[in-house]
N, C-alpha and C. Protein backbone atom coordinates (compact mmCIF):
# COMPACT_ATOMS: atom_id res chain seq x y z
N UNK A 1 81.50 91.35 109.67
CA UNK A 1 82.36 92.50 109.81
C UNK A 1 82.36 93.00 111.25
N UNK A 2 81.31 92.63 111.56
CA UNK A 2 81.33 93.26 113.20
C UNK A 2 82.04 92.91 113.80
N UNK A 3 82.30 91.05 113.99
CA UNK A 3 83.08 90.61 114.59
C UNK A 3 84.41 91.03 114.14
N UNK A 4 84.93 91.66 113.27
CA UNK A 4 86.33 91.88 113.24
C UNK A 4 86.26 93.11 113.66
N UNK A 5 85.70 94.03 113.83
CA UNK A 5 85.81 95.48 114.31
C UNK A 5 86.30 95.25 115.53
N UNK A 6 84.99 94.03 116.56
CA UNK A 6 85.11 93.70 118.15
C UNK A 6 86.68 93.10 118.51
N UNK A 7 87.04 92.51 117.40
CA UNK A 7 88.51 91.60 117.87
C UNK A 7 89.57 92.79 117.87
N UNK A 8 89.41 94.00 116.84
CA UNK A 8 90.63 95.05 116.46
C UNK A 8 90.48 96.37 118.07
N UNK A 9 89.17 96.20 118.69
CA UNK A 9 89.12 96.88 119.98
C UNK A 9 90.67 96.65 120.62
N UNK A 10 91.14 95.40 121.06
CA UNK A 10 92.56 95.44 121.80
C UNK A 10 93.48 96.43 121.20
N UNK A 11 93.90 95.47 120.15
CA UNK A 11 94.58 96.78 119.46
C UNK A 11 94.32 98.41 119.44
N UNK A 12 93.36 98.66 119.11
CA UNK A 12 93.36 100.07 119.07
C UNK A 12 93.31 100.48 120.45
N UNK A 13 93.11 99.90 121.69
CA UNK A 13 93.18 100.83 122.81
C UNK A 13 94.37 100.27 123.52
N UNK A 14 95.21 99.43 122.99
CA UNK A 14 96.80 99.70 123.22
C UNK A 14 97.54 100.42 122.83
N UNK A 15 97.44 101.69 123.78
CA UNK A 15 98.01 103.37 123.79
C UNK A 15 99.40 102.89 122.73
N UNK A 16 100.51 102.37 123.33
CA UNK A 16 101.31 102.24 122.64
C UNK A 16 101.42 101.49 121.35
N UNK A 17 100.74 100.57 121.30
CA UNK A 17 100.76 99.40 120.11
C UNK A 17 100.09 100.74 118.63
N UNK A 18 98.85 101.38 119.22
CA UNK A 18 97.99 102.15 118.60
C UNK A 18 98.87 103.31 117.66
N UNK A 19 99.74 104.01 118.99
CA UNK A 19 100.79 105.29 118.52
C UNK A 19 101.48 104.56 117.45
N UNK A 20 102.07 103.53 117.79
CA UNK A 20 103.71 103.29 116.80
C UNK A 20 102.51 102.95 115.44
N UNK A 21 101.72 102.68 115.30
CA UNK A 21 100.92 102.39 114.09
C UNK A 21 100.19 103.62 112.97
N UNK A 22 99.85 104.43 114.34
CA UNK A 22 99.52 105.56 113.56
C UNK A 22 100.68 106.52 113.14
N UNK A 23 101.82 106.43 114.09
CA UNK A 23 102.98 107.08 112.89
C UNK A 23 103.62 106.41 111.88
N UNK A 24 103.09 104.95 112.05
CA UNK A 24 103.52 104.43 110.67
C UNK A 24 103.20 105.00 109.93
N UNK A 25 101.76 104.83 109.64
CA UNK A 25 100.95 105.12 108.93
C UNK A 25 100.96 106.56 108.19
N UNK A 26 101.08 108.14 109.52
CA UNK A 26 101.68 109.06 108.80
C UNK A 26 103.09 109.17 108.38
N UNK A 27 104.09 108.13 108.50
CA UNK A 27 105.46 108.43 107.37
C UNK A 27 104.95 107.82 106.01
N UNK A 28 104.16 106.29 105.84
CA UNK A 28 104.16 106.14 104.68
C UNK A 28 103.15 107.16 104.20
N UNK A 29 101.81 107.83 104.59
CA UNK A 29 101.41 109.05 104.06
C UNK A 29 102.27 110.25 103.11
N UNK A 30 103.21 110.33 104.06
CA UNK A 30 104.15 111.78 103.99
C UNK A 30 104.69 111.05 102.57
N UNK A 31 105.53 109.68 102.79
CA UNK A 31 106.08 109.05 101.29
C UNK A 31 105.29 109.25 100.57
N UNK A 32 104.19 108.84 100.76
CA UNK A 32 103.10 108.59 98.98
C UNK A 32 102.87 110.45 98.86
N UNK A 33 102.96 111.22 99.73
CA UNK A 33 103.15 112.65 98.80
C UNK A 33 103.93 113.25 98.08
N UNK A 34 105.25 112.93 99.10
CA UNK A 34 106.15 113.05 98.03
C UNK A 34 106.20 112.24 96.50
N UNK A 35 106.03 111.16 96.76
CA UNK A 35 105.84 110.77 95.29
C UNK A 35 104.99 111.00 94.48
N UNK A 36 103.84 111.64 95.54
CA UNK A 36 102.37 112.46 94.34
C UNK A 36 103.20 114.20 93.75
N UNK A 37 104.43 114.48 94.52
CA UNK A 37 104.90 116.01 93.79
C UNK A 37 105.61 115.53 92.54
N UNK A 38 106.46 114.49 92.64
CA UNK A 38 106.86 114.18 91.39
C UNK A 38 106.55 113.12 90.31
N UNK A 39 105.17 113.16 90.38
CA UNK A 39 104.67 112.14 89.32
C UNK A 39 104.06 113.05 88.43
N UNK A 40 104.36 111.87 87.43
CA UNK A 40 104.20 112.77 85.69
C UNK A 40 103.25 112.24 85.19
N UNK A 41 102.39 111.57 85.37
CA UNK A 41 101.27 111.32 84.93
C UNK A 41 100.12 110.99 85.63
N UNK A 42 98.73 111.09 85.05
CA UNK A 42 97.65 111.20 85.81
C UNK A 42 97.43 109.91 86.28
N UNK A 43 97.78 108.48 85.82
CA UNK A 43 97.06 107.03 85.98
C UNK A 43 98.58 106.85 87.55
N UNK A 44 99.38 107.29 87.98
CA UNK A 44 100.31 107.50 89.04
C UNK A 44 99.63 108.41 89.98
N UNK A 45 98.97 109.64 89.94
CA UNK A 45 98.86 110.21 90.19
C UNK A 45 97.40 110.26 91.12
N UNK A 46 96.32 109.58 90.16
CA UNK A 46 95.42 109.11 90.86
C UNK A 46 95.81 107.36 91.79
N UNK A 47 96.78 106.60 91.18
CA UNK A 47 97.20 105.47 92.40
C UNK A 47 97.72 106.08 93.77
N UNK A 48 98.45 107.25 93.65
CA UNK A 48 99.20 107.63 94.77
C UNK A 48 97.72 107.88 95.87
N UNK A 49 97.11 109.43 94.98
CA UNK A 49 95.92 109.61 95.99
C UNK A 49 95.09 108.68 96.58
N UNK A 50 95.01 107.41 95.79
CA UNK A 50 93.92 106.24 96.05
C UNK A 50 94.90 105.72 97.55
N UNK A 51 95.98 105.62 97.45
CA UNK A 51 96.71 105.02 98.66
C UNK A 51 97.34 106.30 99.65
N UNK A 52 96.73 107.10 99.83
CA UNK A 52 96.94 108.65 100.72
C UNK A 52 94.98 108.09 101.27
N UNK A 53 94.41 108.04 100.13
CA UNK A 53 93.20 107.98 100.99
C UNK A 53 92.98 106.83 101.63
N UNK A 54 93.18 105.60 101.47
CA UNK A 54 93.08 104.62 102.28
C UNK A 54 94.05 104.57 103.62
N UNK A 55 95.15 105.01 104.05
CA UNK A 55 95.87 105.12 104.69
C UNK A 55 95.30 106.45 105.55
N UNK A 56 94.92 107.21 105.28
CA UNK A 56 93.92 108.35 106.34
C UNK A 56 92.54 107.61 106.59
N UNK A 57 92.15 106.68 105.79
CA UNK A 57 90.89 106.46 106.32
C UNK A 57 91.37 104.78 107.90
N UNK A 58 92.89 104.57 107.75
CA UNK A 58 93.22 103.40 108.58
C UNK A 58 93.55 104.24 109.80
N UNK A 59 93.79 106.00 109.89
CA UNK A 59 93.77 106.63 110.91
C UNK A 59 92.55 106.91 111.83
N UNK A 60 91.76 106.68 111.76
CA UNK A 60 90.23 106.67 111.92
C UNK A 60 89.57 105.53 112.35
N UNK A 61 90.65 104.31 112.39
CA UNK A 61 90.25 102.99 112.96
C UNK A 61 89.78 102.81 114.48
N UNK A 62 90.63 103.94 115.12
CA UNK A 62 90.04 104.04 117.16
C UNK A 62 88.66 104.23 116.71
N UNK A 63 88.45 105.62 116.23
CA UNK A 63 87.24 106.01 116.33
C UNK A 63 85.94 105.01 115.63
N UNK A 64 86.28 104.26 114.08
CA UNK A 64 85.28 103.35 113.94
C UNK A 64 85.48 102.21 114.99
N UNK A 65 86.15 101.37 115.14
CA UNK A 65 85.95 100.62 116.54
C UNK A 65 85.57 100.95 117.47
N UNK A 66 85.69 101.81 118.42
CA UNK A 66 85.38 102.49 119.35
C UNK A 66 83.58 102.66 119.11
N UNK A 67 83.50 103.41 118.20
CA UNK A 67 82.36 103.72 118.04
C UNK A 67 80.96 103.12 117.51
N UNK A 68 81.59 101.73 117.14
CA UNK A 68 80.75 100.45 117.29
C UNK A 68 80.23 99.85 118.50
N UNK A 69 81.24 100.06 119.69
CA UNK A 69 80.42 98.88 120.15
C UNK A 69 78.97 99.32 120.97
């Protein structure tokens, strides 16, 4: 695992490559909420949050890379 943290360093400190990724990342966020206001059941409801939390925890990727080496 280490070694893939060390290879994702480029990436994350390409200012630009980094930005356009992390606003990906917050539009599909913003999507999976909206679809967490109108879901009608709990087994949707906990998939949505499960993919809101993995997608905030891929915002946090500078800082775990970064903070490996």
């Amino acid at each position: 695992m280490q070694h893939n943290i060390k290879r994702l360093s480029t990436f994350v400190n390409d200012k630009e490559a980094y930005e356009c990724f992390v606003d990906e990342i917050k539009l599909e966020i913003s999507q999976y909420q909206k679809s967490l206001e109108q879901a009608n059941d709990a087994s949707s409801m906990y998939r949505l949050q499960g993919n809101i939390l993995a997608l905030r925890r891929l915002l946090h990727l500078k800082e775990k890379v970064n903070g490996s080496n």
